[in-house]
C-alpha atoms as a PDB file:
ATOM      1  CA  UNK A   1      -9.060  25.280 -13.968  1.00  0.00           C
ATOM      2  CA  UNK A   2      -8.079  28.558 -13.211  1.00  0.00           C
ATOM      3  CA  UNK A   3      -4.718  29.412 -11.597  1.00  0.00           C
ATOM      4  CA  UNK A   4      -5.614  29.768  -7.685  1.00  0.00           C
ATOM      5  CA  UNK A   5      -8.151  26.707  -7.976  1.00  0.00           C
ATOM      6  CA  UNK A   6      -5.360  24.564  -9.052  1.00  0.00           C
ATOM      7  CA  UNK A   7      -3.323  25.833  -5.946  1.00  0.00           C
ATOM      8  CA  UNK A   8      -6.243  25.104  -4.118  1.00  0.00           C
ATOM      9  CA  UNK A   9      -6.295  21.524  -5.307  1.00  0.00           C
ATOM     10  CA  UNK A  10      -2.266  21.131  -4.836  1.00  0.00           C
ATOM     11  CA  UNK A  11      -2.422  22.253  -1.882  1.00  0.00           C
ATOM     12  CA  UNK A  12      -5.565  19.753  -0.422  1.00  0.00           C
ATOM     13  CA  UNK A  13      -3.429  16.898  -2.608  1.00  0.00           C
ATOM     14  CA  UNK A  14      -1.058  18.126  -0.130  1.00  0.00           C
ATOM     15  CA  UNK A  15      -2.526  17.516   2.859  1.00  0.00           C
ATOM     16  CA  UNK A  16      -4.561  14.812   2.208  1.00  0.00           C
ATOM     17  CA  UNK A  17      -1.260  12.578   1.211  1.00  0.00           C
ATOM     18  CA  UNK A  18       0.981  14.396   4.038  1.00  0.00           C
ATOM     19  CA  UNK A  19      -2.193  12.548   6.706  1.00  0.00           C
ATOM     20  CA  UNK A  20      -1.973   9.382   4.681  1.00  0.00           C
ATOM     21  CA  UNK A  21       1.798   9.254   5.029  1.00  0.00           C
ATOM     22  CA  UNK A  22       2.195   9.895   8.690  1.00  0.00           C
ATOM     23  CA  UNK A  23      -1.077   7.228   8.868  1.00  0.00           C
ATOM     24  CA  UNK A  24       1.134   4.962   7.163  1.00  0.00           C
ATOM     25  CA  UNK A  25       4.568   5.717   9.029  1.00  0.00           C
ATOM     26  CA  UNK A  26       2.398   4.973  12.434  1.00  0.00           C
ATOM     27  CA  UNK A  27       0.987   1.606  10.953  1.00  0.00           C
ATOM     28  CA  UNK A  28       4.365   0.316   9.863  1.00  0.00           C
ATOM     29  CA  UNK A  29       5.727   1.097  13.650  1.00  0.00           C
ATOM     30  CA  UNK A  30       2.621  -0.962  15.194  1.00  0.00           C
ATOM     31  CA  UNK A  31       2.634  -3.824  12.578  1.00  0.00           C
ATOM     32  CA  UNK A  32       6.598  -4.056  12.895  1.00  0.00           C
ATOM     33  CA  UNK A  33       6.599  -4.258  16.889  1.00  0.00           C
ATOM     34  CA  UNK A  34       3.856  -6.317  17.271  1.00  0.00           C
ATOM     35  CA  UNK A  35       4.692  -8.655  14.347  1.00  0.00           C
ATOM     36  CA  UNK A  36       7.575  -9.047  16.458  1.00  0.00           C
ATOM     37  CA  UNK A  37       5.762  -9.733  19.290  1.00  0.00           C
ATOM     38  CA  UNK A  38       3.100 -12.068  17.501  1.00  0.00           C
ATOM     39  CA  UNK A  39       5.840 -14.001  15.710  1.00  0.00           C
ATOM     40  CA  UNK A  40       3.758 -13.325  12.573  1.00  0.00           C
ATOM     41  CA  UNK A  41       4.450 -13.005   9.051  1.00  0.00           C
ATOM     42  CA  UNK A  42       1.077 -12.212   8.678  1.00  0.00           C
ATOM     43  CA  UNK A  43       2.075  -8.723  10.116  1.00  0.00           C
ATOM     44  CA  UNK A  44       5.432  -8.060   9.211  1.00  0.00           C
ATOM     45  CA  UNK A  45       4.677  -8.281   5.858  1.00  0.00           C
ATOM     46  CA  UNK A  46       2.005  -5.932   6.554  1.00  0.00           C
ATOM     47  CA  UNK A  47       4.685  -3.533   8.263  1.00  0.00           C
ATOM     48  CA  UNK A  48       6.962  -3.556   5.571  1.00  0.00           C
ATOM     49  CA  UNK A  49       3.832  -2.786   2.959  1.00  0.00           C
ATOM     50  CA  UNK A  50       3.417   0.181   4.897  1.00  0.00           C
ATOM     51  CA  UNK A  51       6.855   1.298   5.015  1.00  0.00           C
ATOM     52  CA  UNK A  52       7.042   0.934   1.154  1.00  0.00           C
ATOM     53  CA  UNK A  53       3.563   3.259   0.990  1.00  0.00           C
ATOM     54  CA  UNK A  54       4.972   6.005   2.991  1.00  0.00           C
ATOM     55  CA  UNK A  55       7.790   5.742   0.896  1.00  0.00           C
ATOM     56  CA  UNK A  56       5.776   6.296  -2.170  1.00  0.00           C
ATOM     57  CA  UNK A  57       3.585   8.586  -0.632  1.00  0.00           C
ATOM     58  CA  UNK A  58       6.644  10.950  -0.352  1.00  0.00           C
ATOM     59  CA  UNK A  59       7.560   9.994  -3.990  1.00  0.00           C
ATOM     60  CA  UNK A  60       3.529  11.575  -4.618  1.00  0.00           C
ATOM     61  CA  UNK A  61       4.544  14.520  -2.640  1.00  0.00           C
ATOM     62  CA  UNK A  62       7.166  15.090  -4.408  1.00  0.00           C
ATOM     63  CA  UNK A  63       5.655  14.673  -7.922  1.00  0.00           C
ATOM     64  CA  UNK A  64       2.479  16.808  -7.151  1.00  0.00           C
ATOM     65  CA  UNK A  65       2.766  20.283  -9.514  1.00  0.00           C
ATOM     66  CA  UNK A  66       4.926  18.724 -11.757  1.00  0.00           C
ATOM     67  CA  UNK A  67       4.979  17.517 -15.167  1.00  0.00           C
ATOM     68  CA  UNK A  68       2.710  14.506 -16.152  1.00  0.00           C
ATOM     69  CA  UNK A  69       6.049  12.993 -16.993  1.00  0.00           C
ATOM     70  CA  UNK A  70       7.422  13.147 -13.924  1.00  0.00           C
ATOM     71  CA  UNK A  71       4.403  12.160 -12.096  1.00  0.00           C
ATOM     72  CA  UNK A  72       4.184   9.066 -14.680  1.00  0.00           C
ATOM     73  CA  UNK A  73       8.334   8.112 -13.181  1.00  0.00           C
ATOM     74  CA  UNK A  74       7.057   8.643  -9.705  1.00  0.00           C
ATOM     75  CA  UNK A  75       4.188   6.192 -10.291  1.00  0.00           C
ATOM     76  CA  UNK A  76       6.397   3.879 -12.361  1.00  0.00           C
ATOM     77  CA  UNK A  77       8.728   4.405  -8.959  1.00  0.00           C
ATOM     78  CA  UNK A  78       5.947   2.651  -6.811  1.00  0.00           C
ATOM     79  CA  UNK A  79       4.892  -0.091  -8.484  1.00  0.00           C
ATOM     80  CA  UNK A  80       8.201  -1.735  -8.206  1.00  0.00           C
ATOM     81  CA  UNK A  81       8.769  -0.922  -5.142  1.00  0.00           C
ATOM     82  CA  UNK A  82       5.695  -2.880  -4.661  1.00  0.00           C
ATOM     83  CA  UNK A  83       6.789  -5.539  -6.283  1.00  0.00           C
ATOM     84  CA  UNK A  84      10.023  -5.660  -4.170  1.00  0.00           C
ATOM     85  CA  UNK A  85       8.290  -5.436  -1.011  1.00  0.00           C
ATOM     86  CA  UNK A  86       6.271  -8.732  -2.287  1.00  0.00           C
ATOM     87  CA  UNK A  87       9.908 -10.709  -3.177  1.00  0.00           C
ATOM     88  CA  UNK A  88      10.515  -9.685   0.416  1.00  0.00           C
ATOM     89  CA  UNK A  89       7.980 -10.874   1.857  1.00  0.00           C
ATOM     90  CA  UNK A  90       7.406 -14.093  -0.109  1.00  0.00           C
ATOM     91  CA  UNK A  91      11.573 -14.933   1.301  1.00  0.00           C
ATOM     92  CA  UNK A  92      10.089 -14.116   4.392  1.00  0.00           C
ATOM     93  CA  UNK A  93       7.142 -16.943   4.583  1.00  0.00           C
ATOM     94  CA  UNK A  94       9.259 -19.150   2.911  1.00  0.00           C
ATOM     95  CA  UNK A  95      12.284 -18.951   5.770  1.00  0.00           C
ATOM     96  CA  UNK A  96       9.759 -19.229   8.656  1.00  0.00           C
ATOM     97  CA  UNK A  97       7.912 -22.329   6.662  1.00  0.00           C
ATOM     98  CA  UNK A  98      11.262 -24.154   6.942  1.00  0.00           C
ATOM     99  CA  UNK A  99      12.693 -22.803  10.241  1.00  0.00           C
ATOM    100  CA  UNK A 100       9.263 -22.588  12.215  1.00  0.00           C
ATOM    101  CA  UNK A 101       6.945 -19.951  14.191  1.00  0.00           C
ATOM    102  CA  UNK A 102       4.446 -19.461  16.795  1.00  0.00           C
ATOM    103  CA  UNK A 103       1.884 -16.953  15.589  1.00  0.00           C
ATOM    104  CA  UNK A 104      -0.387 -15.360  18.529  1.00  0.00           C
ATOM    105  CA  UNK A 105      -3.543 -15.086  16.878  1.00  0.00           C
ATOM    106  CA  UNK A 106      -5.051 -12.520  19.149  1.00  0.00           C
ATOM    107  CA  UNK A 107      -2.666 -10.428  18.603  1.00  0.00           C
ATOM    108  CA  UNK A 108      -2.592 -10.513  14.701  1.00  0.00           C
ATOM    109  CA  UNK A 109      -6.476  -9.632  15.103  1.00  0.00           C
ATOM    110  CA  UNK A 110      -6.036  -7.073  17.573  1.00  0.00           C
ATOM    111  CA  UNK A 111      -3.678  -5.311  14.893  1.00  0.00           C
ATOM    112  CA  UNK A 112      -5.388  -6.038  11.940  1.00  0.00           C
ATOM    113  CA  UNK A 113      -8.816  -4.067  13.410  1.00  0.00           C
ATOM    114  CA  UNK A 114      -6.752  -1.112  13.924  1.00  0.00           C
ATOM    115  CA  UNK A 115      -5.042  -0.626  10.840  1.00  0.00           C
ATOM    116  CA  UNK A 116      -8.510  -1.746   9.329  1.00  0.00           C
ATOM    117  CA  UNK A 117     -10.060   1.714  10.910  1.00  0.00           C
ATOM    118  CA  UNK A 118      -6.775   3.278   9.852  1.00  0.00           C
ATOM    119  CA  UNK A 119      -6.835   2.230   5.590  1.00  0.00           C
ATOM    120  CA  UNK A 120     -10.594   2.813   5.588  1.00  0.00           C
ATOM    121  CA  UNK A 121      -9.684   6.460   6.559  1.00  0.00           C
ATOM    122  CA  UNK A 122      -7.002   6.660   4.383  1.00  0.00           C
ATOM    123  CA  UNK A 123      -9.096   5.281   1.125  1.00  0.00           C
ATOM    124  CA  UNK A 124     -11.903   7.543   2.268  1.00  0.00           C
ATOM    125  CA  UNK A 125      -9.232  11.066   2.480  1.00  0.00           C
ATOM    126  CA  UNK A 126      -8.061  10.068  -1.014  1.00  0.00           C
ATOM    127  CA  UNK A 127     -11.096   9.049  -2.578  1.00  0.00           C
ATOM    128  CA  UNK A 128     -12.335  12.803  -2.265  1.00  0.00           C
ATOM    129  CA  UNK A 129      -9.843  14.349  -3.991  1.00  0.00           C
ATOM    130  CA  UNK A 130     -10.432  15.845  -7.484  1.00  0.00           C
ATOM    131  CA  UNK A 131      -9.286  14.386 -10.758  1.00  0.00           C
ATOM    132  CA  UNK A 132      -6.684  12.501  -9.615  1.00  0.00           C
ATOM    133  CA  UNK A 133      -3.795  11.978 -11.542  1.00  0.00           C
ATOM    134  CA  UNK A 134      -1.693   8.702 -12.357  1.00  0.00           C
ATOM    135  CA  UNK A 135       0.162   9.000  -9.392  1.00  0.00           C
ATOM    136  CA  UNK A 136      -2.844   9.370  -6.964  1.00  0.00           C
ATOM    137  CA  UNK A 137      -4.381   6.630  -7.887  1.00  0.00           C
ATOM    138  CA  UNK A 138      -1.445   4.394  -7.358  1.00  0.00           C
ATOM    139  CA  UNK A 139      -1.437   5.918  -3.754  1.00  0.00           C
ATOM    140  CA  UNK A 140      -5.307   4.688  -3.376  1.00  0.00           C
ATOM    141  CA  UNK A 141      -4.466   1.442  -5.155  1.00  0.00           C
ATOM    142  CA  UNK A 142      -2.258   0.989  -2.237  1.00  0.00           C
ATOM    143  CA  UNK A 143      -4.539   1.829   0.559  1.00  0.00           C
ATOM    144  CA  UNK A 144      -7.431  -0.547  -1.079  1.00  0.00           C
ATOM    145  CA  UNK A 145      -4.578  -3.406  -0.645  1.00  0.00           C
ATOM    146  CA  UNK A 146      -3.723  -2.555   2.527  1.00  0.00           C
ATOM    147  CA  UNK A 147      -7.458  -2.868   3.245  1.00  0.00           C
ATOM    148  CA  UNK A 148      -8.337  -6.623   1.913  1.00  0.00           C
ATOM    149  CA  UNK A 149      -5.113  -7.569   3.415  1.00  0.00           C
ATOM    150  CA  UNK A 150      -6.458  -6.414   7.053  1.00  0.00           C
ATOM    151  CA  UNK A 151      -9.230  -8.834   6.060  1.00  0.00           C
ATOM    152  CA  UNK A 152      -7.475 -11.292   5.557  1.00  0.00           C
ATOM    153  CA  UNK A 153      -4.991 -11.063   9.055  1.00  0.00           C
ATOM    154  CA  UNK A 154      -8.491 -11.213  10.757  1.00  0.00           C
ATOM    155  CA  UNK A 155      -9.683 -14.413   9.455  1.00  0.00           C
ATOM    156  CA  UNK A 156      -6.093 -15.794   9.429  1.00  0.00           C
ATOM    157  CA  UNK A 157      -5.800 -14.266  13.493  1.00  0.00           C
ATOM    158  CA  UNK A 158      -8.901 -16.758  13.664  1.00  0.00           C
ATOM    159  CA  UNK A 159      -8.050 -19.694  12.574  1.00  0.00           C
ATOM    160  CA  UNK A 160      -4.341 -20.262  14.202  1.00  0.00           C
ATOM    161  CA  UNK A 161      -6.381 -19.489  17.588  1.00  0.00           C
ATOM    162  CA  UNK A 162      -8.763 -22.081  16.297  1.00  0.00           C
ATOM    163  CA  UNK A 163      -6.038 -24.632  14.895  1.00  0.00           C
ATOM    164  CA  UNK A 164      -3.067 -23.811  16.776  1.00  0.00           C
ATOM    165  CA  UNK A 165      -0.716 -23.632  14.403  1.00  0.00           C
ATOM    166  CA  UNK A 166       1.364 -21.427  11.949  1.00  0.00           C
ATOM    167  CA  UNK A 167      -0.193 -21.892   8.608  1.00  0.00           C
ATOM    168  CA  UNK A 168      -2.937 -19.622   8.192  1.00  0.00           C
ATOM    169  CA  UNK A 169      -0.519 -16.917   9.124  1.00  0.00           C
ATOM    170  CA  UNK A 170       2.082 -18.094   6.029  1.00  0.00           C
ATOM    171  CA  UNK A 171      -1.211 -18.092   3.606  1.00  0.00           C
ATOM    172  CA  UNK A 172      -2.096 -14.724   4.542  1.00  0.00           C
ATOM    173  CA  UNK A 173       1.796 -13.517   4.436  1.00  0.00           C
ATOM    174  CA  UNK A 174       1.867 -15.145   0.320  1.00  0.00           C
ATOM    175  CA  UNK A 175      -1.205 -13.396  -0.294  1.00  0.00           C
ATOM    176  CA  UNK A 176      -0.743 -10.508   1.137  1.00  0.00           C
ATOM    177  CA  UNK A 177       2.534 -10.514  -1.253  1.00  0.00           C
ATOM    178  CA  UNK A 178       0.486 -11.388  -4.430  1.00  0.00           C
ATOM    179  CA  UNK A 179      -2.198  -8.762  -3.339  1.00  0.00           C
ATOM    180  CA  UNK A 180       1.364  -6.701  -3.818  1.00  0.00           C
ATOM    181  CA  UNK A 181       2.223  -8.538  -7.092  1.00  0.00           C
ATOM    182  CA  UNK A 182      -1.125  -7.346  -8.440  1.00  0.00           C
ATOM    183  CA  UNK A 183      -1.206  -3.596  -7.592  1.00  0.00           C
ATOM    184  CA  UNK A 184       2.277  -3.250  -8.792  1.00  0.00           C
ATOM    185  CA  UNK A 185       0.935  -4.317 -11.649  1.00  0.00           C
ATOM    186  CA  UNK A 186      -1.579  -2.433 -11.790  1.00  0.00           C
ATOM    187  CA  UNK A 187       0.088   0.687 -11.035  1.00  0.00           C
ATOM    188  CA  UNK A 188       2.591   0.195 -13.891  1.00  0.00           C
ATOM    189  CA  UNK A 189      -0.062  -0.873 -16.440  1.00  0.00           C
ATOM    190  CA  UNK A 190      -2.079   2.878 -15.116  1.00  0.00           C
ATOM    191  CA  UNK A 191       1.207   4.901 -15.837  1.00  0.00           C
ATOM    192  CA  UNK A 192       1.879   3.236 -19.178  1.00  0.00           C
ATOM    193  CA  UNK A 193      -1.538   3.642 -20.551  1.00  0.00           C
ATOM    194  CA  UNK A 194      -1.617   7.367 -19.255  1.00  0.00           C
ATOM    195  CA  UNK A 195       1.882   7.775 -21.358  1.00  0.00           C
ATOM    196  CA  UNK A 196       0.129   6.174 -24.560  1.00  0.00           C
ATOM    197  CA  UNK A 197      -3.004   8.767 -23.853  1.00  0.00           C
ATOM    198  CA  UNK A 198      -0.394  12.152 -23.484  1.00  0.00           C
ATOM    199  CA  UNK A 199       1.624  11.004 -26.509  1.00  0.00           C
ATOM    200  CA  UNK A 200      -1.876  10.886 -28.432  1.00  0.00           C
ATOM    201  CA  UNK A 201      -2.836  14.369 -26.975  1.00  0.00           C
ATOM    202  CA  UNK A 202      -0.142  15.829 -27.551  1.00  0.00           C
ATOM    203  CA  UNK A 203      -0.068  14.402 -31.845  1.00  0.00           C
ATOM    204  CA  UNK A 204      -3.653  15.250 -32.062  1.00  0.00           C
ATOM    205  CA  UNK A 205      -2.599  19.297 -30.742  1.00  0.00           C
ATOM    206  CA  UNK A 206       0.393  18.851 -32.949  1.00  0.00           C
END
C-alpha cells in the first residue's frame, strides 16, 4: 500500500470509528435514562456496555497509525474493560434479585428496537473497512454483542409484559454480561495470537 492510500485508509478508519463512537455515546445516554425509567437491568447493563465501547472506541482512535504493538495494548485495553463492565453488571442483577424491581416491558422493547437499528449500522460502517487490524476487530466484536443483546431485551421486554414480573429482565442482564465475558475473551485471545504471528514475521525476516 502506497503512502497516500494508507492515509486514505487512516483517515476512513477515522471516520468510520469517530460515527461509531458518538453512535455509542448517544446509546449509552438513552439506555441509561430509560433503564432508569424502566427499572431494568436489562438496559442498564446495556448502557454501561455502551459506555465501555465508546471508551474503547477512543482507545481505537487513538491506536490507529501506530505500531502493531501498540494497537495489540489498545486491544488488550478493551477486552478487560469488557470483562469489568460484565463483573458490573452481574453485581448489578444480583442486588436487584435480592432487593426487588419492576421492569416496564414496553419500554425495554421500545429501547431495544432503537439501538437494534443503531448496532446494525454500526456493524455495517465497520464491516467495510479494509484489512482491519487487531484492534478493529475488537471494535466490531463489540458492536455484534451489542446486537444479540438487543435481541435478547426484545424477547425479555416480551415476556415480563406477558408474566408480569422481573425475571426475564435479570436473565437477559446475566447474559448480556456473559455475552461480555465471551468477547473479552475473544478480544484478548485475537491480540495474543496476532503477537505470536508478528514475533514469527518478524524471525522469519530476521
Amino acid at each position: 500500500m502506497s503512502e497516500e492510500s494508507f492515509k486514505l485508509d487512516t483517515a476512513d478508519k477515522r471516520r468510520t470509528l469517530w460515527i461509531v463512537l458518538l453512535l455509542n455515546l448517544a446509546l449509552a445516554a438513552g439506555f441509561g435514562v430509560t433503564g432508569v425509567l424502566a427499572d431494568s437491568s436489562a438496559l442498564i447493563a446495556n448502557g454501561l456496555d455502551n459506555a465501555s465501547d465508546a471508551i474503547v472506541y477512543v482507545i481505537s482512535l487513538l491506536a490507529l497509525a501506530r505500531s502493531p504493538k501498540w494497537k495489540r495494548g489498545a486491544a488488550i485495553t478493551s477486552g478487560v474493560l469488557l470483562l469489568v463492565f460484565a463483573a458490573g453488571v452481574l453485581f448489578d442483577a444480583g442486588r436487584r434479585y435480592f432487593t426487588g424491581s419492576e421492569p416496564i416491558g414496553p419500554t425495554m422493547i421500545g429501547m431495544a428496537i432503537v439501538a437494534a437499528i443503531v448496532n446494525g449500522l454500526c456493524l455495517w460502517l465497520l464491516k467495510r473497512l479494509r484489512e482491519p487490524d487487531v484492534n478493529l476487530r475488537a471494535a466490531t466484536t463489540f458492536s455484534f454483542n451489542d446486537f444479540i443483546s438487543n435481541g435478547g431485551i426484545v424477547v425479555a421486554g416480551g415476556i415480563v409484559i406477558w408474566t408480569g414480573q422481573n425475571w426475564p429482565d435479570l436473565v437477559l442482564g446475566v447474559a448480556v454480561a456473559c455475552i461480555a465475558i465471551k468477547g473479552g475473551i475473544t478480544i484478548l485471545k485475537d491480540a495474543r495470537s496476532d503477537a505470536i504471528e508478528s514475533k514469527e514475521r518478524a524471525r522469519l525476516t530476521s
